[in-house]
Protein backbone atom coordinates (compact mmCIF):
# COMPACT_ATOMS: atom_id res chain seq x y z
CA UNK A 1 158.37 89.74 76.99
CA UNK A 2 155.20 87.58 78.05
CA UNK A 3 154.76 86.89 81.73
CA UNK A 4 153.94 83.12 82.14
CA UNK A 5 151.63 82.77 85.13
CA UNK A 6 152.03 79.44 87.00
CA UNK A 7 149.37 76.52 87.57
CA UNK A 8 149.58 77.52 91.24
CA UNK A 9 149.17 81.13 90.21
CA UNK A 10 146.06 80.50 88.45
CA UNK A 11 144.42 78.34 90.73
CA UNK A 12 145.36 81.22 93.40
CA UNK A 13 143.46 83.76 90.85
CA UNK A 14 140.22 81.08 90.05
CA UNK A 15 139.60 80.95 93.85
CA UNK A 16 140.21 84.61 95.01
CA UNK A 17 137.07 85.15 91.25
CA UNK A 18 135.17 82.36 93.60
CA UNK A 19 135.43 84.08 96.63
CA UNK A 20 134.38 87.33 95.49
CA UNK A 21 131.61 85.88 93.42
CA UNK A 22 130.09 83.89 96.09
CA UNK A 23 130.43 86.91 98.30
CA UNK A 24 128.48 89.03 96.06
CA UNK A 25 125.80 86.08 95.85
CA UNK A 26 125.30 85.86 99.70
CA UNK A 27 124.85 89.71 100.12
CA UNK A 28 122.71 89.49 97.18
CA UNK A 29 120.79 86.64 99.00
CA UNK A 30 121.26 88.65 102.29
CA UNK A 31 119.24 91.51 100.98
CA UNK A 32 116.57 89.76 98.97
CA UNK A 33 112.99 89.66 100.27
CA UNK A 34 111.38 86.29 100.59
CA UNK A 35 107.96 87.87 100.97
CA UNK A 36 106.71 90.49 98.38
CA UNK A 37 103.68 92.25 99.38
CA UNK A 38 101.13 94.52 97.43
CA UNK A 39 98.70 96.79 99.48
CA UNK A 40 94.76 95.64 99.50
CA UNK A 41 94.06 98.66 102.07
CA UNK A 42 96.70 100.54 103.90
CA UNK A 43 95.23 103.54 106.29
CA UNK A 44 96.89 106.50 107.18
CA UNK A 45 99.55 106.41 109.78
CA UNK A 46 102.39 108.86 111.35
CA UNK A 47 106.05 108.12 111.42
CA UNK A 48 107.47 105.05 112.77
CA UNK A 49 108.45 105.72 116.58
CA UNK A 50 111.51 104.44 118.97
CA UNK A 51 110.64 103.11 122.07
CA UNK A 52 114.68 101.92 122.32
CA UNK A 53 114.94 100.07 125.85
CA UNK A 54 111.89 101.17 127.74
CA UNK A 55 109.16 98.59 128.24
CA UNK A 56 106.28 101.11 126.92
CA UNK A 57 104.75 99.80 123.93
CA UNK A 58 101.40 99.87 124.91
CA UNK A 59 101.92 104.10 124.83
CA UNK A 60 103.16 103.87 121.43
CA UNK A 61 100.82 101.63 119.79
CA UNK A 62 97.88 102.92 121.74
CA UNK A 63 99.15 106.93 120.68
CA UNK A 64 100.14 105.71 117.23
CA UNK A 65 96.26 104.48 117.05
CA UNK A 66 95.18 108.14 118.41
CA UNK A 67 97.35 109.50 115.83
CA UNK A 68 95.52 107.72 113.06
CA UNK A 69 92.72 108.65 114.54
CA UNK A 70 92.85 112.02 114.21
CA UNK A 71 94.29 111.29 110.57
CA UNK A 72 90.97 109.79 109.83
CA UNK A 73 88.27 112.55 111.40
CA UNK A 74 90.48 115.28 109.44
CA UNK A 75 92.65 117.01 112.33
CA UNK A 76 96.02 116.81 110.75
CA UNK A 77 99.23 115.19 111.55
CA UNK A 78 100.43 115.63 115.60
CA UNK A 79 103.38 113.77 117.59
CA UNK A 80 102.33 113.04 120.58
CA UNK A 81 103.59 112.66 123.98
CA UNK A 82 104.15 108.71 124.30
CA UNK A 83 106.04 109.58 127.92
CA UNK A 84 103.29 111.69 129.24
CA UNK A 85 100.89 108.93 129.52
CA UNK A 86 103.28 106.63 130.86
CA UNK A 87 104.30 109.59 133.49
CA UNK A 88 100.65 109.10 134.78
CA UNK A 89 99.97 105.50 134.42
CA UNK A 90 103.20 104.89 136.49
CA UNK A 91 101.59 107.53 139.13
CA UNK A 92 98.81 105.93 139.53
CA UNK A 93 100.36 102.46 139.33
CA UNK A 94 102.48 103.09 142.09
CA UNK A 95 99.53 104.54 144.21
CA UNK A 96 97.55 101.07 143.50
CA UNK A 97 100.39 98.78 144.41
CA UNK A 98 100.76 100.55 147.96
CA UNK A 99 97.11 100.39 148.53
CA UNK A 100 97.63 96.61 147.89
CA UNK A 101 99.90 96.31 150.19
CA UNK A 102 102.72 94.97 147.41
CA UNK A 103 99.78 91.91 146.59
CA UNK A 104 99.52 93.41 143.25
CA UNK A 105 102.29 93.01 140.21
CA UNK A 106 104.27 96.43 139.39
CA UNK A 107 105.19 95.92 135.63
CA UNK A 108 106.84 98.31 133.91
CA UNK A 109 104.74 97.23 130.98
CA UNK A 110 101.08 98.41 130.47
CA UNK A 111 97.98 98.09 128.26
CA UNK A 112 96.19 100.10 125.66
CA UNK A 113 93.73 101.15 127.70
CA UNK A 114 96.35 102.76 129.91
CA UNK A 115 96.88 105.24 127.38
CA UNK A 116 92.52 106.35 127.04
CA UNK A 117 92.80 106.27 131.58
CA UNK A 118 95.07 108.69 130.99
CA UNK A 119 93.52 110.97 128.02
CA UNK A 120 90.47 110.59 130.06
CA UNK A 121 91.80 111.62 133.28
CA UNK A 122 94.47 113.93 132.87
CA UNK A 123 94.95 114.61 128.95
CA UNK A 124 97.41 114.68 126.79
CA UNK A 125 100.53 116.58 125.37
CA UNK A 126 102.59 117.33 121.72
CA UNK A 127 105.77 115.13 122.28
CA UNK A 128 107.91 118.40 121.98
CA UNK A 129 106.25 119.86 124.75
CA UNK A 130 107.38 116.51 126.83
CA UNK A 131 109.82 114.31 125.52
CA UNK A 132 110.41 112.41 128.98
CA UNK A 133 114.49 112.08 128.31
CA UNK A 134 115.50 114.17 131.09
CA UNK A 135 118.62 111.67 132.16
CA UNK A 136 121.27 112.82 128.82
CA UNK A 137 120.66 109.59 126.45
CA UNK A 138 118.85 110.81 122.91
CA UNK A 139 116.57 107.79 123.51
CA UNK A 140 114.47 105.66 126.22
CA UNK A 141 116.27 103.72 128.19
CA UNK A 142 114.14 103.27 131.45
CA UNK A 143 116.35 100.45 132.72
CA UNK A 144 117.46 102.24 136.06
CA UNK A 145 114.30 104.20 136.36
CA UNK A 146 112.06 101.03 136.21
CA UNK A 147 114.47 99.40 138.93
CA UNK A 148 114.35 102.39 140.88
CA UNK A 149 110.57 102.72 140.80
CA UNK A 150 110.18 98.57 142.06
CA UNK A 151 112.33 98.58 144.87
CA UNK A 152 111.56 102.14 146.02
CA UNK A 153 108.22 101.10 146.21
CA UNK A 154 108.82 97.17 147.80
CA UNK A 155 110.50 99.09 150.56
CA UNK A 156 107.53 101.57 151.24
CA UNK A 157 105.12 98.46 151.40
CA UNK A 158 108.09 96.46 153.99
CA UNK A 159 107.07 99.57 156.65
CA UNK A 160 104.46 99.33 159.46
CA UNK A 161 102.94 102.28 158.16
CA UNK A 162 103.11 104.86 155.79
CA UNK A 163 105.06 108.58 155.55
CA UNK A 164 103.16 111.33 154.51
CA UNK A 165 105.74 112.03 151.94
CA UNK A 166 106.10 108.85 150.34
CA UNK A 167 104.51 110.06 147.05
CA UNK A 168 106.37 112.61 147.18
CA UNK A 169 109.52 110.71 146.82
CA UNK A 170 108.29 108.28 144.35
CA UNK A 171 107.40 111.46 142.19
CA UNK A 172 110.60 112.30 142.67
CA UNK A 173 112.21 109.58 140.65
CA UNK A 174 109.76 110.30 137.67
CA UNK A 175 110.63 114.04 138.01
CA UNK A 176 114.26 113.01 137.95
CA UNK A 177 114.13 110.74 134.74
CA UNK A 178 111.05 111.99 132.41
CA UNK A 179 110.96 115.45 134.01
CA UNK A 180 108.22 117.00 135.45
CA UNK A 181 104.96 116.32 133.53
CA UNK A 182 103.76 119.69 132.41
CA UNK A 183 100.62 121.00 133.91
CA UNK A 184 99.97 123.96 131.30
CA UNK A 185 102.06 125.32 127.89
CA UNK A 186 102.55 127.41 125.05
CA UNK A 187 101.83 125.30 121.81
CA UNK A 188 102.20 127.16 118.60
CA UNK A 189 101.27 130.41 120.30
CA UNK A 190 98.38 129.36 123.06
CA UNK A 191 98.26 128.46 125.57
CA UNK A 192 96.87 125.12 127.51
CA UNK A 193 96.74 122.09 129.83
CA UNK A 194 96.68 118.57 128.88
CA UNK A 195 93.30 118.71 129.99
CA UNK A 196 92.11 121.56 127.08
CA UNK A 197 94.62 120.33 124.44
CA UNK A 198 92.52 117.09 124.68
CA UNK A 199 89.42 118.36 124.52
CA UNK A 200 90.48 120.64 121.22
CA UNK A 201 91.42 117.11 119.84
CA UNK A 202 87.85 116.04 119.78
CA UNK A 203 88.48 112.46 120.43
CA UNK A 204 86.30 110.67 122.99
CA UNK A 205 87.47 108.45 125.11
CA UNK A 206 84.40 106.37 125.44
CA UNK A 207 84.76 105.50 121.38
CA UNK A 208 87.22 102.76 122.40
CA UNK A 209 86.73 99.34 123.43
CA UNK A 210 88.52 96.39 123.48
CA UNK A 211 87.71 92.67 121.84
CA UNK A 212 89.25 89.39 122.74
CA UNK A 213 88.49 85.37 122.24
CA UNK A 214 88.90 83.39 125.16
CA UNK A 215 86.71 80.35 125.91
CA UNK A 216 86.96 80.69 129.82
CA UNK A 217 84.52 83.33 130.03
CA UNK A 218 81.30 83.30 127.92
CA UNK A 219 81.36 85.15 124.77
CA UNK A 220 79.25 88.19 124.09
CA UNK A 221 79.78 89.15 127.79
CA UNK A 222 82.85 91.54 128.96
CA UNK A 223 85.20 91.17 130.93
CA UNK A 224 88.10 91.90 133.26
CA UNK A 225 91.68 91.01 131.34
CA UNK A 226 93.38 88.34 133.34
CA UNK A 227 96.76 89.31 132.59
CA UNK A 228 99.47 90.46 134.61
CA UNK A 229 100.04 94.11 132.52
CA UNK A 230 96.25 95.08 133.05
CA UNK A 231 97.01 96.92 136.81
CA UNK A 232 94.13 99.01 135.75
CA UNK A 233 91.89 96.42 135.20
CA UNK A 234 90.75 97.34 131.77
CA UNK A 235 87.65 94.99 129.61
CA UNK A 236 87.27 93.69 126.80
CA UNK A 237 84.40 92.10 124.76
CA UNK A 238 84.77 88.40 123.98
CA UNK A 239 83.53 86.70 120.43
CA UNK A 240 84.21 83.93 119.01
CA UNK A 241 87.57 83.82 117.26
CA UNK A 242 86.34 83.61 113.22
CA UNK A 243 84.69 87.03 114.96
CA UNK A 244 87.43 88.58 116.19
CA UNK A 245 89.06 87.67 112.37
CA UNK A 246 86.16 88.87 111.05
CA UNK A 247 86.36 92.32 113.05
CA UNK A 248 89.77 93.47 112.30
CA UNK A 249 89.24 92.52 109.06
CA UNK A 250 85.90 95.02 108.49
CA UNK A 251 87.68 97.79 110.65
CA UNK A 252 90.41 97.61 108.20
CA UNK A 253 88.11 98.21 105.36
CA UNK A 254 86.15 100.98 106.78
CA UNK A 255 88.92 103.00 107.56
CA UNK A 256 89.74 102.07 111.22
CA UNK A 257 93.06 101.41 112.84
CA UNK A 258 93.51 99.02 115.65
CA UNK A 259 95.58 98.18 118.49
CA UNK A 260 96.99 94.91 118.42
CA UNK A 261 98.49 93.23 121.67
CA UNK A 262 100.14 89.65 121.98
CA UNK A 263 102.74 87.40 121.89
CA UNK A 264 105.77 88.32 120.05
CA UNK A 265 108.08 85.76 121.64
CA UNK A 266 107.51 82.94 118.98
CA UNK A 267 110.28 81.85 116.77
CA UNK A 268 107.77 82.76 113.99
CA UNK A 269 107.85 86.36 115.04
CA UNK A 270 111.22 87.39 112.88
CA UNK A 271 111.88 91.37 113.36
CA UNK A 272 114.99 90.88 110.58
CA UNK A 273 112.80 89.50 108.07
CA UNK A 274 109.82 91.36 108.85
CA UNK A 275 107.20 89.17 108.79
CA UNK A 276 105.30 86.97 112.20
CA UNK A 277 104.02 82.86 110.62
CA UNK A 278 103.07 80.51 112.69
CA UNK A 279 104.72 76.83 110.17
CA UNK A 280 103.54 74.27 110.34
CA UNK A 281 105.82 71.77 111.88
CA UNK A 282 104.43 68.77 111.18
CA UNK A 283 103.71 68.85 108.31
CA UNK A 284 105.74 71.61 106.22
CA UNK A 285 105.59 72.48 102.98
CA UNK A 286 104.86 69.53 101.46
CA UNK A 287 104.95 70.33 98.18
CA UNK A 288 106.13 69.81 94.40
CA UNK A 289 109.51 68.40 94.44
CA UNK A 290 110.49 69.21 97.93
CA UNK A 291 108.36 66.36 99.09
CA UNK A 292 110.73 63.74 99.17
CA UNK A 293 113.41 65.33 100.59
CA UNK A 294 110.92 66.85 103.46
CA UNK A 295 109.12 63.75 104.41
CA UNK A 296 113.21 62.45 105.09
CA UNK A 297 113.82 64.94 107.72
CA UNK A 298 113.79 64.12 111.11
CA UNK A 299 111.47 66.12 113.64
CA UNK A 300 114.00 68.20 114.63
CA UNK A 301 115.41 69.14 111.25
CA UNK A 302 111.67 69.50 110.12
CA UNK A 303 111.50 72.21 112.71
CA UNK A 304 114.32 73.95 111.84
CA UNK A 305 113.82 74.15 108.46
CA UNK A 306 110.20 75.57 108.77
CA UNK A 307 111.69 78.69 110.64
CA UNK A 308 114.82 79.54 108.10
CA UNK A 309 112.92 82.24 106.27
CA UNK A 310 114.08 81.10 103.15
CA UNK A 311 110.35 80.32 101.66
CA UNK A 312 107.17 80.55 102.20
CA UNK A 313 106.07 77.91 104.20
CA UNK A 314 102.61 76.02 104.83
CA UNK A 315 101.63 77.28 107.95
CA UNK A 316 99.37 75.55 110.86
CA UNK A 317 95.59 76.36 110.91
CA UNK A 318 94.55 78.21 114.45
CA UNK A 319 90.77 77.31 115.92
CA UNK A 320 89.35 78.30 119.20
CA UNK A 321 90.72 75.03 121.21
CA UNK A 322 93.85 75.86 119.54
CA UNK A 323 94.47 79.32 120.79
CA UNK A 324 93.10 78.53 124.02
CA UNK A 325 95.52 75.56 124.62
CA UNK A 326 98.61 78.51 124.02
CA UNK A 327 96.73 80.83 126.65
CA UNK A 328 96.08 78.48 129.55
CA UNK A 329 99.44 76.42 128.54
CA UNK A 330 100.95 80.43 129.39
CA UNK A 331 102.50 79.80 125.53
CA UNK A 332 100.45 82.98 124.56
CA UNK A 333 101.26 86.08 127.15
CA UNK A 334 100.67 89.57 126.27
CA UNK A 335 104.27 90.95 125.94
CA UNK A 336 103.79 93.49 123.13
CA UNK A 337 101.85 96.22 121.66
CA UNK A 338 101.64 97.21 118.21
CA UNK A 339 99.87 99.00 115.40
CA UNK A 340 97.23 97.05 112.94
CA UNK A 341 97.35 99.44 109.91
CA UNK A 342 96.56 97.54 106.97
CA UNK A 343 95.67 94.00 104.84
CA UNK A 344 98.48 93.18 102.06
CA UNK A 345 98.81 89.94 100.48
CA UNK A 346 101.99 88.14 99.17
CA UNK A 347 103.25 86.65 95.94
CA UNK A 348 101.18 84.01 96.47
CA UNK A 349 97.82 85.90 97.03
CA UNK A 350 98.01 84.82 101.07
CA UNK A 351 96.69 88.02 103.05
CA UNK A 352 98.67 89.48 106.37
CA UNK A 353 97.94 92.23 108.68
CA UNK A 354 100.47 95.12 107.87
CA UNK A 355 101.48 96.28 111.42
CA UNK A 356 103.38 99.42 112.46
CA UNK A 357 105.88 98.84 114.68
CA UNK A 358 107.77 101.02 117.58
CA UNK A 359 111.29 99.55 117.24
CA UNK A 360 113.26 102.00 114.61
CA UNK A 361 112.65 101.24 110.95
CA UNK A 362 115.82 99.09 110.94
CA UNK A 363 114.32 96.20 109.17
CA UNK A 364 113.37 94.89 105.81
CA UNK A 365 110.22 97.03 105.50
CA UNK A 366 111.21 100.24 107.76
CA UNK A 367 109.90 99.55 110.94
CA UNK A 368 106.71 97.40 109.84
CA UNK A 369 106.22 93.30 110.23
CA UNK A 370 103.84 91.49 108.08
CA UNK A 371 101.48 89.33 110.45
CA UNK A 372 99.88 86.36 109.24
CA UNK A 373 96.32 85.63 109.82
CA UNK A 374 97.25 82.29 111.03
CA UNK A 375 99.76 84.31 114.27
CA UNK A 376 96.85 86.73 114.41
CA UNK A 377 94.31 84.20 115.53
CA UNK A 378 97.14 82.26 117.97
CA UNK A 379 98.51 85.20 119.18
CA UNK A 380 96.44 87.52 119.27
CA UNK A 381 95.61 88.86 123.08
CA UNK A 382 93.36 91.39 122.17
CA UNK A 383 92.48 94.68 119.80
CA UNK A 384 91.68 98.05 120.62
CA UNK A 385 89.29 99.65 118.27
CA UNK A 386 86.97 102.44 117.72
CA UNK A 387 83.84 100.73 118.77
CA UNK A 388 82.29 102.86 115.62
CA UNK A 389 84.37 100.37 113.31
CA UNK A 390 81.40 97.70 114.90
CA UNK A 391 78.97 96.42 112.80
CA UNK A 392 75.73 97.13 113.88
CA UNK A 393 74.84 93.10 114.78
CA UNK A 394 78.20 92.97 116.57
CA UNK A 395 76.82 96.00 118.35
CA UNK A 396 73.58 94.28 119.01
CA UNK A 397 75.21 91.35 120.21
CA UNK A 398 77.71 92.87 123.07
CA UNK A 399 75.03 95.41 123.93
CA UNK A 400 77.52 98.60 122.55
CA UNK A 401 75.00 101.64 122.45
């Protein structure tokens, strides 16, 4: 006997097909890239890190660079120690903040050039020989050490005058949360101290420099970072911006890794698709038969539609007044520290910066973002390079023997 199904039935069944369908379509859209890229030149690099909830990028983009580093001179593959350098930065931080009297900023952040005071000063470790979790989580979470480490030392600063001890005690909380920072070890059968395991490393400290492009101090001259992360008060050269371009461009193609830090607060910077654009908002993407419909929008749907990651968009050109308005306007801070590995370009033929993360690999291109050069010349802060990667006018010009 035939089972009749009724109208109701079958509309019931057409839907539920609908559903499923257009389920299937919005993963399928979910998981599509907008942005294809092809390598131009990709450099060697070591596996993407975690810094999880600890505010210490600048180790692991400045030891990701040291890493690549030793890639490119031929000493192998090594892991190293991102919480040993922030174990004496944070030493030495603290010391500088009492001996200001509290009239300096304690951030829990850093710079690159944290990472060569250290190597420089002290040395360096494999990251199995320190690992800095000492407090039972897998990963960094330095939320209760950092507060720990600010108030202990606000209170030290509050007294008439000063223990004996007090170093002691701030040690104390370091010891407590990264462990005691080792002074000498066994690595794969010798033995050393972050001082000789450096040196057997062979890289020199005085190879690295750092370039910037800021028109309130005169370019081709050096210069003190004024932000608030540089407690060390680490330099950097300062070109013209089309220079500083032109730089990480040519280090790129000579084999030379970079440390990028900058602004990665921008609605353009977008971890879950991967890439960091800087649209054009007034303008858009203006063309072929979306024209019409975009010159209709108002300025706040214009906005929102440039930052939707659904297309490539027209994005804004970036000249020196440009970037400087975002610096002095306090639009542009240095909040971040990455890895400048490579140049791709996407479907389109537009070139990025390929740029190794430290936040997991859980996004569309496992732990990488693809940076426009348009956000590299606005947000740029400054690069850390091997001073090598220079041409030899560049050289000429800031003086670099």
């Amino acid at each position: 006997m035939k089972r009749i199904l009724s109208f109701t039935s079958i509309l019931i069944l057409v839907f539920s097909v609908f559903q499923l369908n257009a389920q299937e379509v919005k993963k399928d859209s979910a998981n599509k890239k907008v942005y294809e890229f092809s390598i131009i030149k990709e450099l060697p690099v070591t596996s993407v890190k975690n810094q999880f909830r600890s505010g210490t990028c600048w180790s692991f983009s400045a030891l990701s660079f040291l890493e690549s580093e030793l890639l490119r001179v031929g000493k192998g593959e090594f892991d190293l120690s991102e919480m040993f350098t922030v174990y004496h930065s944070y030493l030495a931080k603290g010391d500088k903040y009492v001996r200001y009297h509290g009239n300096t900023a304690f951030p829990t952040g850093g710079a690159s050039n944290d990472v060569i005071y250290v190597w420089r000063t002290v040395g360096i470790v494999p990251d199995t020989v320190f690992a800095g979790l000492n407090y039972g989580e897998p990963k960094h979470n330095h939320s209760e050490m950092d507060r720990l480490l600010s108030d202990f030392l606000a209170s030290v600063v509050k007294g008439k005058e000063l223990t004996p001890v007090w170093r002691n005690a701030y040690k104390g909380i370091l010891d407590t949360y990264l462990g005691q920072a080792p002074t000498e070890f066994t690595y794969k059968g010798k033995k050393y101290t972050p001082r000789t395991y450096a040196d057997e490393l062979g890289l020199n400290p005085d190879d690295y420099i750092k370039i910037t492009s800021f028109t309130h101090h005169p370019f081709y001259t050096s210069y003190i970072m004024d932000v608030s992360d540089n407690w060390n008060n680490g330099t950097a050269y300062n070109v013209p911006l089309d220079e500083l371009q032109a730089i990480a461009e040519n280090s790129i193609k000579q084999g030379y890794t970079m440390v990028w830090g900058g602004d990665v607060s921008e609605k353009g910077f977008s971890w879950k698709n991967g890439v960091a654009i800087i649209p054009d908002e007034e303008n858009g993407d203006l063309k072929g038969t979306d024209r019409d419909k975009w010159e209709s929008m108002s300025d706040k749907e214009r906005k929102a539609e440039a930052y939707k990651f659904t297309k490539i968009v027209k994005e804004k050109e970036i000249d020196q007044v440009e970037r400087q308005k975002g610096y002095d306007n306090y639009n542009s801070t240095d909040d971040h520290g990455m890895h400048l590995v490579g140049i791709v370009k996407d479907q389109n033929g537009t070139e990025y910066f390929k740029i190794k993360n430290s936040w997991d690999i859980d996004n569309p291109y496992q732990g990488y973002i693809y940076m426009s050069k348009p956000y590299f010349r606005s947000k740029t802060l400054d690069i850390m390079i091997n001073k090598k990667a220079l041409s030899s006018e560049m050289r000429k010009k800031l003086n670099i023997k």
